[in-house]
C-alpha atoms as a PDB file:
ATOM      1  CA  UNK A   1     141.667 293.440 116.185  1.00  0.00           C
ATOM      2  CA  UNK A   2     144.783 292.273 115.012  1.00  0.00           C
ATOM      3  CA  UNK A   3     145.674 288.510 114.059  1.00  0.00           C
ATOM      4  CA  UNK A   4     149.281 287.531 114.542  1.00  0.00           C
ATOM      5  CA  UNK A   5     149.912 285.231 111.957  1.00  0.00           C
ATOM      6  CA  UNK A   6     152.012 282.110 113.314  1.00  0.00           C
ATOM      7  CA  UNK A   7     154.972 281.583 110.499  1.00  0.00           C
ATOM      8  CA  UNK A   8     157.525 278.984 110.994  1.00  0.00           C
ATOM      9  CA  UNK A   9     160.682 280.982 110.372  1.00  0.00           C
ATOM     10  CA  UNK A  10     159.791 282.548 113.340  1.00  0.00           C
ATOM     11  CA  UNK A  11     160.230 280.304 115.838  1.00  0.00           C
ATOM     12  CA  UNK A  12     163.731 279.386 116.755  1.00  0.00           C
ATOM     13  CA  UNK A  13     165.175 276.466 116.742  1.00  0.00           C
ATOM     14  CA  UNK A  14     167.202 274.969 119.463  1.00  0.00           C
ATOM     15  CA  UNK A  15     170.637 273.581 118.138  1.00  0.00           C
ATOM     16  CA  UNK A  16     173.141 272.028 120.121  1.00  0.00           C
ATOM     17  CA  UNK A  17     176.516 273.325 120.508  1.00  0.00           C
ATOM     18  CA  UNK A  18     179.429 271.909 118.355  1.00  0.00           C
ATOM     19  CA  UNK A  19     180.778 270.391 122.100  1.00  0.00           C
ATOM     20  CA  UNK A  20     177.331 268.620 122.159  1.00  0.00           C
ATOM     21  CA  UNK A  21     177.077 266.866 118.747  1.00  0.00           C
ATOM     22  CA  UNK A  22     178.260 263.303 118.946  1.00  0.00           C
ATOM     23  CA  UNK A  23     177.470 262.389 122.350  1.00  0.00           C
ATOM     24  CA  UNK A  24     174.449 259.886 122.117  1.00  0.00           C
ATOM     25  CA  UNK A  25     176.714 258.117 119.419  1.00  0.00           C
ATOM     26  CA  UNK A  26     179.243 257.644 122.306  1.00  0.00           C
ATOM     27  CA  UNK A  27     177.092 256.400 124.872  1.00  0.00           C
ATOM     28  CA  UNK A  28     174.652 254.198 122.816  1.00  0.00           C
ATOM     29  CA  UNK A  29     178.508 252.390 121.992  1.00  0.00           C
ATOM     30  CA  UNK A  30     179.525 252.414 125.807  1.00  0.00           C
ATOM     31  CA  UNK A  31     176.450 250.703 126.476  1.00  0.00           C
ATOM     32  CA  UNK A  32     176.813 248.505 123.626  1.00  0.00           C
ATOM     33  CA  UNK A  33     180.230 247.608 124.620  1.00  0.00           C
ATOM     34  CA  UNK A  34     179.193 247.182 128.402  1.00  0.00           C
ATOM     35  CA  UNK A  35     176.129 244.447 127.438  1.00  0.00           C
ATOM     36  CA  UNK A  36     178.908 243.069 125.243  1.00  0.00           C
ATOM     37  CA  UNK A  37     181.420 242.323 128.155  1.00  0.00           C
ATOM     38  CA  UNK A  38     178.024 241.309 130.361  1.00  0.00           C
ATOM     39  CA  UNK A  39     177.280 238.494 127.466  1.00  0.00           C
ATOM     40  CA  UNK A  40     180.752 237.439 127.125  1.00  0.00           C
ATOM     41  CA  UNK A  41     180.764 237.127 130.616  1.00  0.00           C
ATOM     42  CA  UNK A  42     178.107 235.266 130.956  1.00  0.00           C
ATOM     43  CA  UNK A  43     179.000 232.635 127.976  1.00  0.00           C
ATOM     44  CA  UNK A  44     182.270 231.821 129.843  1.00  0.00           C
ATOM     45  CA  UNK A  45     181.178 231.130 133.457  1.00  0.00           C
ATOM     46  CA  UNK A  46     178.363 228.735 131.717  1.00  0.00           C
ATOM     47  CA  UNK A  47     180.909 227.212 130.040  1.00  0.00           C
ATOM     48  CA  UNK A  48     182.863 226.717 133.027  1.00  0.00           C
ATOM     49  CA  UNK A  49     179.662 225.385 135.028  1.00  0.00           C
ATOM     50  CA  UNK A  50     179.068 222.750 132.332  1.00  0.00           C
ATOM     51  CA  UNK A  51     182.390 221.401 132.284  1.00  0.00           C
ATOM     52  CA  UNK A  52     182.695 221.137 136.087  1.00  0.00           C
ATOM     53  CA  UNK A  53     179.178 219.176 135.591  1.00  0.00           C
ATOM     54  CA  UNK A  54     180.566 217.066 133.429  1.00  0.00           C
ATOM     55  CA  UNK A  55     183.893 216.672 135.338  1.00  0.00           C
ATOM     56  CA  UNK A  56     181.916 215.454 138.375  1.00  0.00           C
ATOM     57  CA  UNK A  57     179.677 213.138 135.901  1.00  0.00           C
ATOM     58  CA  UNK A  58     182.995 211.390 134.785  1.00  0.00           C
ATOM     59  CA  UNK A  59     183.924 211.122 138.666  1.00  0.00           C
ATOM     60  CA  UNK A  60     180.813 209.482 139.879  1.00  0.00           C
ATOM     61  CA  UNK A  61     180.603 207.185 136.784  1.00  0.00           C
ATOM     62  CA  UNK A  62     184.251 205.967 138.172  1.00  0.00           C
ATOM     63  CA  UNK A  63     183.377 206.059 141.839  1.00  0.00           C
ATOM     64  CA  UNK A  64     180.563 203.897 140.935  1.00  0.00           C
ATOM     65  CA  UNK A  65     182.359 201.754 139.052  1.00  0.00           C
ATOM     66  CA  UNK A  66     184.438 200.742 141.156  1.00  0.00           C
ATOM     67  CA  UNK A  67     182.378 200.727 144.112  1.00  0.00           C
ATOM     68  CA  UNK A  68     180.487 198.000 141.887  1.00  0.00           C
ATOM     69  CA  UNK A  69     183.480 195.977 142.277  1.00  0.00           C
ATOM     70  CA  UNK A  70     183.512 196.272 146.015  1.00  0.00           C
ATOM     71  CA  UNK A  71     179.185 194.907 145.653  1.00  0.00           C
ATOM     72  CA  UNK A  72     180.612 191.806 143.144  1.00  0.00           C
ATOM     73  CA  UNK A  73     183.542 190.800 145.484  1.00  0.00           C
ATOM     74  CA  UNK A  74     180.705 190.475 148.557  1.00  0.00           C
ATOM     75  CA  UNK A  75     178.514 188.873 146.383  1.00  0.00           C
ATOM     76  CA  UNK A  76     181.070 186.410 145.117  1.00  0.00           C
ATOM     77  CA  UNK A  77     182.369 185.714 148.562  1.00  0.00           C
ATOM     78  CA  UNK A  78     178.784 184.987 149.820  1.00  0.00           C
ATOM     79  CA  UNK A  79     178.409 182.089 147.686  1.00  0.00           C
ATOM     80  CA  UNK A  80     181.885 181.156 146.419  1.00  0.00           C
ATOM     81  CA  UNK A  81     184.273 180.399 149.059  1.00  0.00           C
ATOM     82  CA  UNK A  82     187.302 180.251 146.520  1.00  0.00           C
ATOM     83  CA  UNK A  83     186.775 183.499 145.320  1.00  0.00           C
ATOM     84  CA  UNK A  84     190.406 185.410 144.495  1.00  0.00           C
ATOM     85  CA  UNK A  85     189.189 188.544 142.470  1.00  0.00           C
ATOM     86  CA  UNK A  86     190.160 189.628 139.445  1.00  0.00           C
ATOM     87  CA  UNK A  87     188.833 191.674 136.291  1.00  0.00           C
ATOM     88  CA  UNK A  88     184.633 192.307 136.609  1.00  0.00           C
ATOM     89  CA  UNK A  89     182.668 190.463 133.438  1.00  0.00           C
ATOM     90  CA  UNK A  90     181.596 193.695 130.793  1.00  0.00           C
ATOM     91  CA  UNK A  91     177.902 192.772 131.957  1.00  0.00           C
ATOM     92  CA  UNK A  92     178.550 194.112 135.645  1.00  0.00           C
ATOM     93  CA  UNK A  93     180.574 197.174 135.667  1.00  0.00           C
ATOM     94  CA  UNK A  94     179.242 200.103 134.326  1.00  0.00           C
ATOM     95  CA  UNK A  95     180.068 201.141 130.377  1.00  0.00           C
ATOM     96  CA  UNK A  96     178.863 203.170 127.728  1.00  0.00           C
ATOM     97  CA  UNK A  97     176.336 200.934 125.313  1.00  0.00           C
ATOM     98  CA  UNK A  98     177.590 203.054 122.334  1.00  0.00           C
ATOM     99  CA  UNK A  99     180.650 201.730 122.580  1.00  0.00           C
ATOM    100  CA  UNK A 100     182.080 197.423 120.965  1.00  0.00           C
ATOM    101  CA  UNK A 101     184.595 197.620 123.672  1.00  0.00           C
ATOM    102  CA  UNK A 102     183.763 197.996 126.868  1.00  0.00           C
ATOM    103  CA  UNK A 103     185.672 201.292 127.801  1.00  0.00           C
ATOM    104  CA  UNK A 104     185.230 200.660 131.920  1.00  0.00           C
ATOM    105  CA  UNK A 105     187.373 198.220 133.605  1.00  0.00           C
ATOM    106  CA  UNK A 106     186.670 196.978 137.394  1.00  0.00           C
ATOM    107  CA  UNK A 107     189.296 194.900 138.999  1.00  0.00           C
ATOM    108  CA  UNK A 108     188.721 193.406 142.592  1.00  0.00           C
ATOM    109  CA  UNK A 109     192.028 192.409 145.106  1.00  0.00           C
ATOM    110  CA  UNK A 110     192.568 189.055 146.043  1.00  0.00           C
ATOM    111  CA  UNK A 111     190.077 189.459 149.401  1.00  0.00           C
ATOM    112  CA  UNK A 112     192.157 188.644 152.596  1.00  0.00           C
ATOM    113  CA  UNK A 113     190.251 187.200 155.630  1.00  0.00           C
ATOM    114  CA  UNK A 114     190.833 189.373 158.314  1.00  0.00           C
ATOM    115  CA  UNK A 115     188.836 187.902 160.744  1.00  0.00           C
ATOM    116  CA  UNK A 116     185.489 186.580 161.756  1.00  0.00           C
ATOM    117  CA  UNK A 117     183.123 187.827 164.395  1.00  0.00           C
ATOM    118  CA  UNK A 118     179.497 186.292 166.068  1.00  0.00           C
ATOM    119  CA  UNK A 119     176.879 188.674 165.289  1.00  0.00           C
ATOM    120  CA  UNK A 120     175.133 189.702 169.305  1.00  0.00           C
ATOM    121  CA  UNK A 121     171.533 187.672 169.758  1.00  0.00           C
ATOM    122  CA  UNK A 122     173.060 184.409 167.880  1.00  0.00           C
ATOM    123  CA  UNK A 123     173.779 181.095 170.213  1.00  0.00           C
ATOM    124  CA  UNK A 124     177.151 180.491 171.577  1.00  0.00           C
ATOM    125  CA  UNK A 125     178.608 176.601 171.214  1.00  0.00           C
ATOM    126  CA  UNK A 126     181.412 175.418 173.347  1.00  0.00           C
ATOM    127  CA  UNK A 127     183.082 174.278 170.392  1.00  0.00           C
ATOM    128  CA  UNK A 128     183.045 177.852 168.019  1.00  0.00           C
ATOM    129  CA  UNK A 129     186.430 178.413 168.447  1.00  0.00           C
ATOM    130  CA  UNK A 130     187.236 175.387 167.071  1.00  0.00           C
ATOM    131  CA  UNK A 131     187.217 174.782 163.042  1.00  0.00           C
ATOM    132  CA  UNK A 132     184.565 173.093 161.925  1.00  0.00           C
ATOM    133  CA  UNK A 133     182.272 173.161 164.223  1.00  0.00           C
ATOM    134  CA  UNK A 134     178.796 174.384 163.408  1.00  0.00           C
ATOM    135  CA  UNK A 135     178.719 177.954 164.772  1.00  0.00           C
ATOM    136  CA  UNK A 136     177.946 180.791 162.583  1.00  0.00           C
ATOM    137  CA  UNK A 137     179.834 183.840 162.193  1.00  0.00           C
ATOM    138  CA  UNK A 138     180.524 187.069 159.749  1.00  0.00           C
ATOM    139  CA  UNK A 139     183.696 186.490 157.754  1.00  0.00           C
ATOM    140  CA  UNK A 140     185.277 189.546 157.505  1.00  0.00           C
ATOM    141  CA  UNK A 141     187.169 189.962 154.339  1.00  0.00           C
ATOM    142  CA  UNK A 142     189.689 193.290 153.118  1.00  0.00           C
ATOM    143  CA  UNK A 143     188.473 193.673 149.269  1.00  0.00           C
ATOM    144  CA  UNK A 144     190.086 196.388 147.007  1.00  0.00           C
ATOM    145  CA  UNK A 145     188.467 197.751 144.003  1.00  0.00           C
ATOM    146  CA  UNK A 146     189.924 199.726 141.246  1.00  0.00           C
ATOM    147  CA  UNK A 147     188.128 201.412 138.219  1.00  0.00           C
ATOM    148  CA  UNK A 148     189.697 202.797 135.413  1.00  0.00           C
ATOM    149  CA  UNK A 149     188.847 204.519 132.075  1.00  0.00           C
ATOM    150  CA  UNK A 150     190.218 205.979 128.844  1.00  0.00           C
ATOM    151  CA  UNK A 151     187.467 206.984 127.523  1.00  0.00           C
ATOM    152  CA  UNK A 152     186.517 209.241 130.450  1.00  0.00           C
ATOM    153  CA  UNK A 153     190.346 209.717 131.213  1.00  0.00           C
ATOM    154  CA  UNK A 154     189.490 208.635 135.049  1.00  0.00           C
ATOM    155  CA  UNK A 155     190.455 205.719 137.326  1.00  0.00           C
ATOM    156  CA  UNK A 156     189.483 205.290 141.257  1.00  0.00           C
ATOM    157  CA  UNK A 157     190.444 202.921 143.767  1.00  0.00           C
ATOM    158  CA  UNK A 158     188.279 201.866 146.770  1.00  0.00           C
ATOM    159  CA  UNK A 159     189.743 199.649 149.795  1.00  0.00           C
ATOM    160  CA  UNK A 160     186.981 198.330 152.032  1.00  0.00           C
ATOM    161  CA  UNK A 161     185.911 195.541 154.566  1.00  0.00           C
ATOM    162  CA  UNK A 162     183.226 193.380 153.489  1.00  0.00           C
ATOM    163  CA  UNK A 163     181.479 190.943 156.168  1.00  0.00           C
ATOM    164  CA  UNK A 164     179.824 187.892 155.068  1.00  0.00           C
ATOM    165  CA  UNK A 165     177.525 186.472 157.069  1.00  0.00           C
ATOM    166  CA  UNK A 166     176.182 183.840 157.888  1.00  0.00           C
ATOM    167  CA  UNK A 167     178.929 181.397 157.099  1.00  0.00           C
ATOM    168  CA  UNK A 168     179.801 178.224 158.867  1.00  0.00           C
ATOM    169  CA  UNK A 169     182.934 178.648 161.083  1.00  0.00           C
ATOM    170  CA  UNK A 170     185.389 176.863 158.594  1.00  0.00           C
ATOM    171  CA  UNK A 171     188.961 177.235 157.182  1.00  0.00           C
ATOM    172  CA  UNK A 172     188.781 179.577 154.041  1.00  0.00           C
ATOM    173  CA  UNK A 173     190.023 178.348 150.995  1.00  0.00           C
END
């Protein structure tokens, strides 16, 4: 019986052609060069979503503001009948704490009376059309409120009508 010795110069080795060499190079740097594109991508639509958040954060901070304004002025008419408007106190608008100046500022219309209406369910008098008498009805007042800021390089302006009820059917002041 014969053994057959294995060598290893006998078996033959499988080399690639010349037109072969150098292609796993090439794609291992296509692929690099897609993921790169993918993450660069990526970094610049998050960027864009976080400032569009913050965009819309400076926008309701303003909207609020102002709409603050609109909340004093029917406040202020409820219990001051000589109430013209004017610049919000620091302590009522909305502002950043970090800040020694306040860097919001809320500024109401003079309110005009536009009319004044009986609610339905309250009693009628013969005498409520007349001044003075002691029917009570909603004052309905036209208020504008403006917000503006530097600091958040926004401003917004809000035109509303504000009822105040009950009042006494009187001559505004």
């Amino acid at each position: 019986m014969s053994a057959s010795i294995f060598h290893p110069r006998s078996v033959r080795r499988c080399r690639p052609s010349s037109s072969e060499r150098g292609v796993a190079l090439v794609l291992a740097i296509l692929l690099l060069l897609i993921l790169t594109v993918i993450g660069i991508a990526l970094m610049f639509a998050t960027s864009i979503e976080n400032t569009l958040a913050g965009t819309e954060t400076k926008i309701s901070k303003i909207f609020y503001a102002a709409d603050s304004g609109i909340e004093y002025a029917g406040a202020m008419l409820s219990t001051t009948s000589g109430y013209i408007g004017g610049v919000l106190p620091v302590n009522v608008s909305s502002h950043y704490g970090s800040t020694a100046t306040p860097d919001m500022q809320v500024t109401v219309s003079q309110p005009i009376l536009i009319g004044y209406s009986i609610q339905p369910g309250d009693e009628l008098e013969s005498s409520g059309h007349q001044y003075g008498s002691g029917q009570v009805v909603e004052n309905v007042y036209a208020v504008s409120s403006s917000a503006s800021s530097t600091a958040i390089q926004a401003s917004k302006a809000i035109d509303a009508e504000v009822g105040v009820y009950p009042k006494q059917l009187s001559i505004p002041k």
